[in-house]
PDB file of N, CA and C in Angstrom:
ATOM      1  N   UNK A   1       9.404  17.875   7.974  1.00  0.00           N
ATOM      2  CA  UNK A   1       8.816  19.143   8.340  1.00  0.00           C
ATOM      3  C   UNK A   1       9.292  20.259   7.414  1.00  0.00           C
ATOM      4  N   UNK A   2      10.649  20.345   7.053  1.00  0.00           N
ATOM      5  CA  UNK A   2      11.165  20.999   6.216  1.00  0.00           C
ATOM      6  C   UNK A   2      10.541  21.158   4.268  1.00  0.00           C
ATOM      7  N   UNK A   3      10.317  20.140   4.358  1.00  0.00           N
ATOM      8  CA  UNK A   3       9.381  19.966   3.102  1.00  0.00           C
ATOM      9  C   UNK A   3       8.196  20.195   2.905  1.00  0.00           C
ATOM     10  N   UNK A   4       7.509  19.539   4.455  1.00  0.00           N
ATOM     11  CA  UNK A   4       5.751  20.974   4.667  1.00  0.00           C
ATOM     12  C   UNK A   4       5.961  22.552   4.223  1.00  0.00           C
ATOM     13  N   UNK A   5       6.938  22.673   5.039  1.00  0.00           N
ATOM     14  CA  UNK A   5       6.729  24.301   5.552  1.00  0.00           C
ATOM     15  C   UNK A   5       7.246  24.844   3.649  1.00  0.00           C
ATOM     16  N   UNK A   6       8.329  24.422   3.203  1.00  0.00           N
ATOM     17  CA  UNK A   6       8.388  24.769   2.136  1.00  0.00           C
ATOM     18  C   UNK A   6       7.317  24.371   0.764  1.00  0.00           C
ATOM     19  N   UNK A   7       6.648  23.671   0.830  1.00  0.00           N
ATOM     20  CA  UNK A   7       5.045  23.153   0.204  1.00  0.00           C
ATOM     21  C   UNK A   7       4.433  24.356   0.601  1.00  0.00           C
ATOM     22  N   UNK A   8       4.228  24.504   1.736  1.00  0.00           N
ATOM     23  CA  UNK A   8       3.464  26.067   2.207  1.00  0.00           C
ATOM     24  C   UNK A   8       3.447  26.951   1.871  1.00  0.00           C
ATOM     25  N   UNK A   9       5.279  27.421   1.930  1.00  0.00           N
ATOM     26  CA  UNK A   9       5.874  28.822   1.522  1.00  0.00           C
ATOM     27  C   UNK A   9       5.294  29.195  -0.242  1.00  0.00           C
ATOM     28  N   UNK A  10       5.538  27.629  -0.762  1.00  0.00           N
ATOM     29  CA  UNK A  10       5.262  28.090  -2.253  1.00  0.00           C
ATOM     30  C   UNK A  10       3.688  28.007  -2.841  1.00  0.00           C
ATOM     31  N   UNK A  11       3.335  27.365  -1.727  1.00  0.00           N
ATOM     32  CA  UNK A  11       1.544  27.424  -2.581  1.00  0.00           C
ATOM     33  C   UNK A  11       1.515  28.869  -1.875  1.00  0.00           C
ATOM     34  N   UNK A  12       1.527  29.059  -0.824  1.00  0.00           N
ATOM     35  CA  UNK A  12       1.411  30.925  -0.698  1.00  0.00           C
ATOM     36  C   UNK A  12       1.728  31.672  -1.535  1.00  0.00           C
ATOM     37  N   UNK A  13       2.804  31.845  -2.156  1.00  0.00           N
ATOM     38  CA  UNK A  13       3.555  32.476  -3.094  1.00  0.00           C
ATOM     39  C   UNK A  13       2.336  32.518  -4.487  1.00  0.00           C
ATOM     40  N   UNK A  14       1.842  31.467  -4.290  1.00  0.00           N
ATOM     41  CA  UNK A  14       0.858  30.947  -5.680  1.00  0.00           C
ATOM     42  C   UNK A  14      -0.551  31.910  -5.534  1.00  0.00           C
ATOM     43  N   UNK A  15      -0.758  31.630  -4.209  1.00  0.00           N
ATOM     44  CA  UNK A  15      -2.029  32.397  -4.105  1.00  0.00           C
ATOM     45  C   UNK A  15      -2.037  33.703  -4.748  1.00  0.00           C
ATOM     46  N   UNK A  16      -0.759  34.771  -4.679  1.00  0.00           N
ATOM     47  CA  UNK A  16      -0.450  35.987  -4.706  1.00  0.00           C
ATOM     48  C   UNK A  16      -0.483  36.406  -6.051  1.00  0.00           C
ATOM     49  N   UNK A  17      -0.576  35.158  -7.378  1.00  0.00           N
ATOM     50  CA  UNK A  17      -0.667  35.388  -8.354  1.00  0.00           C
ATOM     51  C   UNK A  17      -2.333  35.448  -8.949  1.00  0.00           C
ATOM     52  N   UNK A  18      -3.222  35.120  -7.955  1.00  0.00           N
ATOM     53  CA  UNK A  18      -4.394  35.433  -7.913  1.00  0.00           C
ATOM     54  C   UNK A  18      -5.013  36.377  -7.903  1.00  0.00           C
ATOM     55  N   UNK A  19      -6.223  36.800  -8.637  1.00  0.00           N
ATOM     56  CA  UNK A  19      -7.216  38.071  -8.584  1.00  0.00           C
ATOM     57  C   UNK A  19      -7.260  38.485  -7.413  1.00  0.00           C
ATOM     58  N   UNK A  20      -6.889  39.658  -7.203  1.00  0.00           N
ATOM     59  CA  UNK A  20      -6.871  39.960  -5.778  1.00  0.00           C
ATOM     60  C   UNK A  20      -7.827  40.001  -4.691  1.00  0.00           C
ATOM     61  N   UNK A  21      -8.922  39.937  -5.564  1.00  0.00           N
ATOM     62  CA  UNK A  21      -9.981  39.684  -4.882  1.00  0.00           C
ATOM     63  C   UNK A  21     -10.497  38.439  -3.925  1.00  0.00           C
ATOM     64  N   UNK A  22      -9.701  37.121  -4.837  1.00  0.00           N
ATOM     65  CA  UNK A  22     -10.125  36.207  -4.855  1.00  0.00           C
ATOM     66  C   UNK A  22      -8.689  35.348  -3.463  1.00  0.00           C
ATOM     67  N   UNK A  23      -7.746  36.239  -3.339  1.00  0.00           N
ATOM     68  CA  UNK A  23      -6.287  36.121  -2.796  1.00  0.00           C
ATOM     69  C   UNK A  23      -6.670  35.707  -0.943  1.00  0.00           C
ATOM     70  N   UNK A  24      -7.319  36.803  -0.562  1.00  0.00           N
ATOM     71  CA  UNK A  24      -7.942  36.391   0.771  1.00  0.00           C
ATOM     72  C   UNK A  24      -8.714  35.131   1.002  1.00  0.00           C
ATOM     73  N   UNK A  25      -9.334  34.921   0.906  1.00  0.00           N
ATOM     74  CA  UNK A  25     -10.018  32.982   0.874  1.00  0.00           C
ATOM     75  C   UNK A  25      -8.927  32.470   0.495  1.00  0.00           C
ATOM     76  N   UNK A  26      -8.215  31.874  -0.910  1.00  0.00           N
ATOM     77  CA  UNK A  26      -7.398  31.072  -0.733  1.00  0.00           C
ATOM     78  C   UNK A  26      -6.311  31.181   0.387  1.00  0.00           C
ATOM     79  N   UNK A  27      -5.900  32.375   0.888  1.00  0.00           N
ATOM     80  CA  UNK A  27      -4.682  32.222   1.622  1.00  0.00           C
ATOM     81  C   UNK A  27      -5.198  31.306   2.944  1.00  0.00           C
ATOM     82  N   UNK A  28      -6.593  31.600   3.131  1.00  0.00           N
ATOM     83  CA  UNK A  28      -7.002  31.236   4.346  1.00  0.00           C
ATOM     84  C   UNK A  28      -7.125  29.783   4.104  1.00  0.00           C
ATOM     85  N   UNK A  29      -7.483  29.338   3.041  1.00  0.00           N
ATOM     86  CA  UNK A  29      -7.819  27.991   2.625  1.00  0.00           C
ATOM     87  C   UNK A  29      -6.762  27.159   3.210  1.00  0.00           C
ATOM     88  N   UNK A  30      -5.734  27.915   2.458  1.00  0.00           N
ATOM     89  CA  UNK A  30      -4.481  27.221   2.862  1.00  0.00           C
ATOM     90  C   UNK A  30      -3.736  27.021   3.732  1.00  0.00           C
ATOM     91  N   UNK A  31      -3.864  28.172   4.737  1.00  0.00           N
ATOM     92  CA  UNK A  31      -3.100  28.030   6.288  1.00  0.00           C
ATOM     93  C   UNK A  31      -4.306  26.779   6.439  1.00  0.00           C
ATOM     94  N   UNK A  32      -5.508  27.090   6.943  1.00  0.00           N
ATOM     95  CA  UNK A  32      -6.371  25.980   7.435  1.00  0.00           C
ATOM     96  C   UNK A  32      -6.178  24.429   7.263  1.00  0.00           C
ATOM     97  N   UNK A  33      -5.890  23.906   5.777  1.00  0.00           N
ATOM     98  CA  UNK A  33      -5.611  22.673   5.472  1.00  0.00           C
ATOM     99  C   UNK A  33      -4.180  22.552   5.619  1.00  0.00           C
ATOM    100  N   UNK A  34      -2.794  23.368   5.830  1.00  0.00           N
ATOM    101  CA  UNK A  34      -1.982  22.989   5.975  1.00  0.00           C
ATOM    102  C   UNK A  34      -2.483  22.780   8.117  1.00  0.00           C
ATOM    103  N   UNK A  35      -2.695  23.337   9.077  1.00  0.00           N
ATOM    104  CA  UNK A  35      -3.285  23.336  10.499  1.00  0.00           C
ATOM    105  C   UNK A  35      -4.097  21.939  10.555  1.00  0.00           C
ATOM    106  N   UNK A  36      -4.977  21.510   9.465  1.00  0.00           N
ATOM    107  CA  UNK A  36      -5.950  20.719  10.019  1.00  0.00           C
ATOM    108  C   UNK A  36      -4.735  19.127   9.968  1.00  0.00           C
ATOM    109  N   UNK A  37      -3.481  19.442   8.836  1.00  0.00           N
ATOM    110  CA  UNK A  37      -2.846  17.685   8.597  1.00  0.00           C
ATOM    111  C   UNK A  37      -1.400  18.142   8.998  1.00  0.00           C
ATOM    112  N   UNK A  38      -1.670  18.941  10.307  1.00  0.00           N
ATOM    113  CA  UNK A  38      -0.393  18.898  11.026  1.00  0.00           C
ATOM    114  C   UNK A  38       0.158  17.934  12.125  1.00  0.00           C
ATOM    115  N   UNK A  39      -0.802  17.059  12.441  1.00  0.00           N
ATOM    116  CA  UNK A  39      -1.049  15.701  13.282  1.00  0.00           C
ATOM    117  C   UNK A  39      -0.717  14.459  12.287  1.00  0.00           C
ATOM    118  N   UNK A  40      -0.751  14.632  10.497  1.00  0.00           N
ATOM    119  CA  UNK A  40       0.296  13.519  10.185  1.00  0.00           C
ATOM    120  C   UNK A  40       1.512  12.842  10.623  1.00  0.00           C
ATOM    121  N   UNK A  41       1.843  11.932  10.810  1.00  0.00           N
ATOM    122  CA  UNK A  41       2.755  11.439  11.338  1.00  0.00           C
ATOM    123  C   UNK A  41       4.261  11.651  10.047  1.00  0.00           C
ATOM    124  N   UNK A  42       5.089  12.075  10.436  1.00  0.00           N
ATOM    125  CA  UNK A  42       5.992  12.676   9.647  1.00  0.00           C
ATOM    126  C   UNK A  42       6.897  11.692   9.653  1.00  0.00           C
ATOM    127  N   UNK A  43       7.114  10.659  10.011  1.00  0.00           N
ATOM    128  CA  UNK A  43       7.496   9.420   9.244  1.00  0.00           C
ATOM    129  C   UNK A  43       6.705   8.315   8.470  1.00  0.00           C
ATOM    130  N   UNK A  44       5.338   8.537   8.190  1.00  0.00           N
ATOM    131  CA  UNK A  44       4.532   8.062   7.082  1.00  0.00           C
ATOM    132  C   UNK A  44       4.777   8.495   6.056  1.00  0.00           C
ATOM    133  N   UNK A  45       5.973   8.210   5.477  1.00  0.00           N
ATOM    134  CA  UNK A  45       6.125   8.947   3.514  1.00  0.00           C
ATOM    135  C   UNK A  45       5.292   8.863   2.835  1.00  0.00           C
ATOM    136  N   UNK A  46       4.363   7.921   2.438  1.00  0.00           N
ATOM    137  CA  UNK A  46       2.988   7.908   1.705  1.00  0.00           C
ATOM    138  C   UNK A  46       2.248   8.638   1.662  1.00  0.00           C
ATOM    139  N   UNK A  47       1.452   8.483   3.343  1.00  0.00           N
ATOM    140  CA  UNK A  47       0.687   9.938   3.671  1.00  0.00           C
ATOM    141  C   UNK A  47       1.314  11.237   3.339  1.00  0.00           C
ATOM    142  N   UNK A  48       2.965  11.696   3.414  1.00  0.00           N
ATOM    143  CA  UNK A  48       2.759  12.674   3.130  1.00  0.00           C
ATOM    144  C   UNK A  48       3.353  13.097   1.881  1.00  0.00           C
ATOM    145  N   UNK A  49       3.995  12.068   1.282  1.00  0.00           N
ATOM    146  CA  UNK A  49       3.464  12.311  -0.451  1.00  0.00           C
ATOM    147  C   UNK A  49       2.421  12.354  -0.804  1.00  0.00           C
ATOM    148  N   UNK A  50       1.077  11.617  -0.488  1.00  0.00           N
ATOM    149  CA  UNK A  50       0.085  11.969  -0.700  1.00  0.00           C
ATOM    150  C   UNK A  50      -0.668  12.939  -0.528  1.00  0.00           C
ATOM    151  N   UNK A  51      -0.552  13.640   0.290  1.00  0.00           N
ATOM    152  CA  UNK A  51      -0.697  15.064   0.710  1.00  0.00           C
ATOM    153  C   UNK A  51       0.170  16.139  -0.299  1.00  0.00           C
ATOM    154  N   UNK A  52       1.156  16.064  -0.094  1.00  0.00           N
ATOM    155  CA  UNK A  52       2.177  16.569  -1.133  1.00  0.00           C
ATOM    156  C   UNK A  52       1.285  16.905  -2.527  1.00  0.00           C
ATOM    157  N   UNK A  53       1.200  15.537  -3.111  1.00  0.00           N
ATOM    158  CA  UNK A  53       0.667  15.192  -4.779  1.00  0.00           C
ATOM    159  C   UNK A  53      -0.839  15.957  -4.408  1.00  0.00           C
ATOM    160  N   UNK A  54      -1.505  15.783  -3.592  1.00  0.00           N
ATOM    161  CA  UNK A  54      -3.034  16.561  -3.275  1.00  0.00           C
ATOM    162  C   UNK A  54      -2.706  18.163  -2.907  1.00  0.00           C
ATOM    163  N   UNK A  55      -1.344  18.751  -2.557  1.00  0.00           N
ATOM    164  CA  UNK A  55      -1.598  20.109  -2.634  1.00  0.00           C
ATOM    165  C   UNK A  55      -0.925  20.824  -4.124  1.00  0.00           C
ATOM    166  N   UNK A  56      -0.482  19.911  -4.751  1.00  0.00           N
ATOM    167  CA  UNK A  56      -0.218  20.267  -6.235  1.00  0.00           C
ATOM    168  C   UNK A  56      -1.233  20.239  -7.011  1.00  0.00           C
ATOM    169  N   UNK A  57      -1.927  19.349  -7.217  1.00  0.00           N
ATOM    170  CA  UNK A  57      -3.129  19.201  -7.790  1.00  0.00           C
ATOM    171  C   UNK A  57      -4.078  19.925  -7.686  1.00  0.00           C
ATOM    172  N   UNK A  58      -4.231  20.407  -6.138  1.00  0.00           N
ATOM    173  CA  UNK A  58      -5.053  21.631  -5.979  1.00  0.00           C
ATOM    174  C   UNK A  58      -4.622  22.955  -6.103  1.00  0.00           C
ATOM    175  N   UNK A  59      -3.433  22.884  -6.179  1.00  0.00           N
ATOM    176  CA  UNK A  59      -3.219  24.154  -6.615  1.00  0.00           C
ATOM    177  C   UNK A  59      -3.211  24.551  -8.328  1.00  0.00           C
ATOM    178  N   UNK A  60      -3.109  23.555  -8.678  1.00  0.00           N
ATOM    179  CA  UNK A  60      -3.132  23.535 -10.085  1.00  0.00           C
ATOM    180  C   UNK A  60      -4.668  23.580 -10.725  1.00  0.00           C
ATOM    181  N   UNK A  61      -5.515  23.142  -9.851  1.00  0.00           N
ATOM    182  CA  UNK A  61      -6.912  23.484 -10.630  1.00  0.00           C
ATOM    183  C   UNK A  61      -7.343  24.773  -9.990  1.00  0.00           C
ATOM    184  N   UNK A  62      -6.700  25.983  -9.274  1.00  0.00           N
ATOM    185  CA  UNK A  62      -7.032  26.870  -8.817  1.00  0.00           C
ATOM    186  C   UNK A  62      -6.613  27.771  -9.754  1.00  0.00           C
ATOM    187  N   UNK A  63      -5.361  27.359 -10.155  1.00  0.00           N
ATOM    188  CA  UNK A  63      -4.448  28.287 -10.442  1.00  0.00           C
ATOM    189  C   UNK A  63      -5.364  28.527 -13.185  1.00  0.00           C
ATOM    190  N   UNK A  64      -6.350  27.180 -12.494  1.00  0.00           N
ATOM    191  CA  UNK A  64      -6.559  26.858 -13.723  1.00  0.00           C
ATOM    192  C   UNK A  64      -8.359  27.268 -13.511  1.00  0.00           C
ATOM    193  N   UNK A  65      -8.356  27.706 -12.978  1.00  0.00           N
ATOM    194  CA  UNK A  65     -10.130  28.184 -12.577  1.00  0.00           C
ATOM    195  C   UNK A  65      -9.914  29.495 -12.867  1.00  0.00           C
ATOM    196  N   UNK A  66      -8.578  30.099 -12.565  1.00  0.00           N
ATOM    197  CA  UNK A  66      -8.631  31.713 -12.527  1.00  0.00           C
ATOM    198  C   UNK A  66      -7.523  32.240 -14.055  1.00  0.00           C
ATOM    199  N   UNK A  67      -7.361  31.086 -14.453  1.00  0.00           N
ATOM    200  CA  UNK A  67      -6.443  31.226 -16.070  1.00  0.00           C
ATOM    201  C   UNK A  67      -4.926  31.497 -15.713  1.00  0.00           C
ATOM    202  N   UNK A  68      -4.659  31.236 -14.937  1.00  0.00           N
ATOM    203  CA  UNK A  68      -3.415  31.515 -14.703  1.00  0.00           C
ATOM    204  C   UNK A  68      -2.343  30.590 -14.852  1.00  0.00           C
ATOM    205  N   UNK A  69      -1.112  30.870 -15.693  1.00  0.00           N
ATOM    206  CA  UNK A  69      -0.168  29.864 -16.588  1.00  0.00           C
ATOM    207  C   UNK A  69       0.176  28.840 -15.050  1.00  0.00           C
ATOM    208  N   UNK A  70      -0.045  27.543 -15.531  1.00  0.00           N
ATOM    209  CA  UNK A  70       0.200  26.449 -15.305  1.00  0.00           C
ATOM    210  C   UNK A  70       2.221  26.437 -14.779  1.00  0.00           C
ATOM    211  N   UNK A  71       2.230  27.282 -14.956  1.00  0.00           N
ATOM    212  CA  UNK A  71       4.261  26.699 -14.995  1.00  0.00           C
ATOM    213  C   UNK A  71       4.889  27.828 -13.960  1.00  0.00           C
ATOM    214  N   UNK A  72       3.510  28.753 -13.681  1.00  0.00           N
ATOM    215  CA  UNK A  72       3.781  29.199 -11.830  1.00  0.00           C
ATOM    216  C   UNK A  72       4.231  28.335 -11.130  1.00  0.00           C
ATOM    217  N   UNK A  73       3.459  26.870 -10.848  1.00  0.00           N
ATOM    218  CA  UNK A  73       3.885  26.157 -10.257  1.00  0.00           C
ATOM    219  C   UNK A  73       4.793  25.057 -10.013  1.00  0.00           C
ATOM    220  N   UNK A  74       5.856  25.475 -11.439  1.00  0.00           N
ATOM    221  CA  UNK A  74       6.653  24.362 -11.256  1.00  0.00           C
ATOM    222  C   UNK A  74       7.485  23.984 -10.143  1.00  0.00           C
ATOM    223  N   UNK A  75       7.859  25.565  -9.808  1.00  0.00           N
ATOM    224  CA  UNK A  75       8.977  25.489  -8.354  1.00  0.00           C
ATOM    225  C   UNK A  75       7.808  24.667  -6.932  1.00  0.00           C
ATOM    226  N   UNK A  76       6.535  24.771  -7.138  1.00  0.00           N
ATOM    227  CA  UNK A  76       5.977  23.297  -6.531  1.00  0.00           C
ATOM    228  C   UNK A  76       6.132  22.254  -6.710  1.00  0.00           C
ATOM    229  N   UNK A  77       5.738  21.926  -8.270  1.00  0.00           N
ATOM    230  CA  UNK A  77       5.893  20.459  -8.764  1.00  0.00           C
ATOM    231  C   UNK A  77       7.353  19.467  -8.522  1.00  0.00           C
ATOM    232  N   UNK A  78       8.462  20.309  -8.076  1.00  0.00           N
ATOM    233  CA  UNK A  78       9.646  20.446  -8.152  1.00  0.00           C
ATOM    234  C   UNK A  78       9.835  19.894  -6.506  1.00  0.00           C
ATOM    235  N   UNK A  79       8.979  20.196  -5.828  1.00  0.00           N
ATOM    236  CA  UNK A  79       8.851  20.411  -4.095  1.00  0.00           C
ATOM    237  C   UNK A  79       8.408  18.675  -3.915  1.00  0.00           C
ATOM    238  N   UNK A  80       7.204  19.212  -4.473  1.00  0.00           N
ATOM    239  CA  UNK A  80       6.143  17.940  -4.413  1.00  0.00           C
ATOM    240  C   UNK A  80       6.466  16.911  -4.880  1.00  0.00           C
ATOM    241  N   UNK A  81       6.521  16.618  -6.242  1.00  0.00           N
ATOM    242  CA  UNK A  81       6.417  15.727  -6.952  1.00  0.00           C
ATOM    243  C   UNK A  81       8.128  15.079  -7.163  1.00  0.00           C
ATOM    244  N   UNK A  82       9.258  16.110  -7.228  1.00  0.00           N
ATOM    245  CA  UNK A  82      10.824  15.405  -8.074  1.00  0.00           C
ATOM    246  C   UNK A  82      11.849  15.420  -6.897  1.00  0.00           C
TER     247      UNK A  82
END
C-alpha cells in the first residue's frame, strides 16, 4: 500500500509539470485509475508491478505528448521500476 500511495504522490507531482490547462483532466485521470485498481489484491506482486510498469509508461507518454523532459520522472521510475 505504501508503494501505491507513493506511485500516486509522484505521478501527481508529474501532472503539475503540465500546461496548466491541460493539469485538471490529468489529475482527475489519475485519482480515477488509481480508485478504479484499489480492489487489487496487494499480495499479487505481478499484478501490481504490472500496474506499477503501466503507470510509468503512462506517464511517460503524457509527459512526452506535452514535450516535457523525460527525467521528471525518474523519482517514478525509481518507485516503479528499481
Amino acid at each position: 500500500m505504501k508503494k501505491a500511495l507513493r506511485v500516486y504522490g509522484a505521478v501527481q507531482r508529474l501532472v503539475r509539470r503540465l500546461p496548466k490547462d491541460s493539469r485538471p483532466y490529468y489529475a482527475k485521470y489519475v485519482r480515477e485509475n488509481f480508485v478504479n485498481y484499489r480492489e487489487v489484491d496487494a499480495n499479487d506482486a505481478k499484478a501490481l508491478d504490472e500496474l506499477f510498469n503501466r503507470s510509468y509508461n503512462h506517464s511517460i507518454w503524457v509527459l512526452n505528448k506535452y514535450s516535457v523532459d523525460e527525467s521528471a520522472a525518474d523519482k517514478l521510475k525509481k518507485i516503479c521500476c528499481g
